[in-house]
Protein backbone atom coordinates (compact mmCIF):
# COMPACT_ATOMS: atom_id res chain seq x y z
CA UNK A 1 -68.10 -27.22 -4.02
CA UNK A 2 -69.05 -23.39 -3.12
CA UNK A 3 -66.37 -22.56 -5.87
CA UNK A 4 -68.07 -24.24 -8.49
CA UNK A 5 -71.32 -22.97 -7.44
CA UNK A 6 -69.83 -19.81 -7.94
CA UNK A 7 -68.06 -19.80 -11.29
CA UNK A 8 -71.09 -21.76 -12.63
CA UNK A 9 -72.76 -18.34 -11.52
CA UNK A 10 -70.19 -16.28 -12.80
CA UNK A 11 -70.31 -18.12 -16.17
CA UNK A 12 -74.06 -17.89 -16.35
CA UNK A 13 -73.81 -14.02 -15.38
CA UNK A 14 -71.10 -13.66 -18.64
CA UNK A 15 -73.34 -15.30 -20.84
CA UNK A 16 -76.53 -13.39 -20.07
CA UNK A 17 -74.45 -10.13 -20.28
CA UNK A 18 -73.19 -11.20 -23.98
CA UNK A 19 -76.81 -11.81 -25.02
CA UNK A 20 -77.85 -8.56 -23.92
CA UNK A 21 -74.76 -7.32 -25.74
CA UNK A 22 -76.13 -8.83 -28.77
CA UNK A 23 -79.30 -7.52 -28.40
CA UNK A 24 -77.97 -4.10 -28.71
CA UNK A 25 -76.02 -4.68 -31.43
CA UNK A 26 -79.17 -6.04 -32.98
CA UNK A 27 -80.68 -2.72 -32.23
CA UNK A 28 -77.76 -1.16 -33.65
CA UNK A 29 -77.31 -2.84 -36.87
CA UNK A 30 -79.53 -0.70 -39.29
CA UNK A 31 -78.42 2.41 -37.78
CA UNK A 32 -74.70 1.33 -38.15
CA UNK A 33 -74.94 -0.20 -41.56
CA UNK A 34 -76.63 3.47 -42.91
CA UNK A 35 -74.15 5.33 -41.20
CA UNK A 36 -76.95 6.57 -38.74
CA UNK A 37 -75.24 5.56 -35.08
CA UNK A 38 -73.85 7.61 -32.74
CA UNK A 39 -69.77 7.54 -31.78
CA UNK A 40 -70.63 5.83 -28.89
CA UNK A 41 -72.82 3.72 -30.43
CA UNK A 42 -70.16 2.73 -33.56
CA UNK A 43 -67.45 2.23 -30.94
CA UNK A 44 -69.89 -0.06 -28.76
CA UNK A 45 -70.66 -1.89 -31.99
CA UNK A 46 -67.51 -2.44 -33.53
CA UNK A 47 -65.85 -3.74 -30.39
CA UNK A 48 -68.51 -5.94 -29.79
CA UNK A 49 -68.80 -7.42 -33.63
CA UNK A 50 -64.63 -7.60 -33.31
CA UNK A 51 -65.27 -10.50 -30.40
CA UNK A 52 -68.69 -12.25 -31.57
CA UNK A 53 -68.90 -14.14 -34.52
CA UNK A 54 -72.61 -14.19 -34.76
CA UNK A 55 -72.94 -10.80 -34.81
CA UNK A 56 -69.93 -9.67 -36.93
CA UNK A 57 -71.92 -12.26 -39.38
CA UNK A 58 -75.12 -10.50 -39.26
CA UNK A 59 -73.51 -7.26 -39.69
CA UNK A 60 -71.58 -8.72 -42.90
CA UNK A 61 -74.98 -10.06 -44.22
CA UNK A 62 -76.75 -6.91 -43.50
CA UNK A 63 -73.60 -4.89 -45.38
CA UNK A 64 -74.48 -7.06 -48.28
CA UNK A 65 -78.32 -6.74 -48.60
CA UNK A 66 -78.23 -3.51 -48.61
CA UNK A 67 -75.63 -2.71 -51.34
CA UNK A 68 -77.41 -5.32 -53.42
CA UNK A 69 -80.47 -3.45 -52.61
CA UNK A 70 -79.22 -0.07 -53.60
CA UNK A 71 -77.78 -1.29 -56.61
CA UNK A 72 -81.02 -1.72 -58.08
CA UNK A 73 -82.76 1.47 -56.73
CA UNK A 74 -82.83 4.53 -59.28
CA UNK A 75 -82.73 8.01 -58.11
CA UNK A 76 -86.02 9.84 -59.65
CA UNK A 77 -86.14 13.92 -59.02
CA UNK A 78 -89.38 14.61 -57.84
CA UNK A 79 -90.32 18.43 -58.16
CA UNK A 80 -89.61 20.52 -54.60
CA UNK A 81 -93.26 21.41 -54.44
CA UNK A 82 -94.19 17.53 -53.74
CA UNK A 83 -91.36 17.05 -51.31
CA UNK A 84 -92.19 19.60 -49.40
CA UNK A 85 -96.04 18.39 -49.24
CA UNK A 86 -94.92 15.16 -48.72
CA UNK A 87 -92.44 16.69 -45.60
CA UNK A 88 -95.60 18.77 -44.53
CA UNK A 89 -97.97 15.33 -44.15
CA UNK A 90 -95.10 13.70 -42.47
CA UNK A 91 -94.80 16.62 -39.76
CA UNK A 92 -98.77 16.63 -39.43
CA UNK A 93 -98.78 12.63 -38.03
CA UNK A 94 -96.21 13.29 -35.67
């Protein structure tokens, strides 16, 4: 009986460990997808989206809103002058 106690623990302790797992990868996901993460951060990722089907799915559907996203952005030059005021408010709210 104490057995199954304990591997219903043990199986309860896995699955709470995943989810928090997934909740990093969560985190992760925008980061990852524009090339933004850390090493550590792609390694954790891609090991965990190699084992977990939801989450290799989100990053897949992710992957795929954002290239049909940038697909219909256009580039505009804006003169330096306004970046650079723009850059200046930016820094002034932080």
């Amino acid at each position: 009986m104490e057995a199954k106690f304990t591997e219903a623990q043990e199986q309860r302790a896995s699955e709470t460990e995943h989810e928090s797992d997934c909740d990093k990868v969560v985190k992760l996901l925008d980061a990852v997808v524009d090339g933004e993460a850390t090493p550590e951060e792609q390694t954790f990722f891609n090991i965990h989206v190699e084992n977990c089907v939801p989450c290799f799915e989100n990053h897949q559907k992710q992957k795929l809103l954002k290239g049909l996203v940038s697909g219909h952005l256009k580039r505009i030059i804006v003169p330096e002058r306004l970046s650079l005021a723009i850059k200046a408010k930016i820094q002034e709210t932080v």
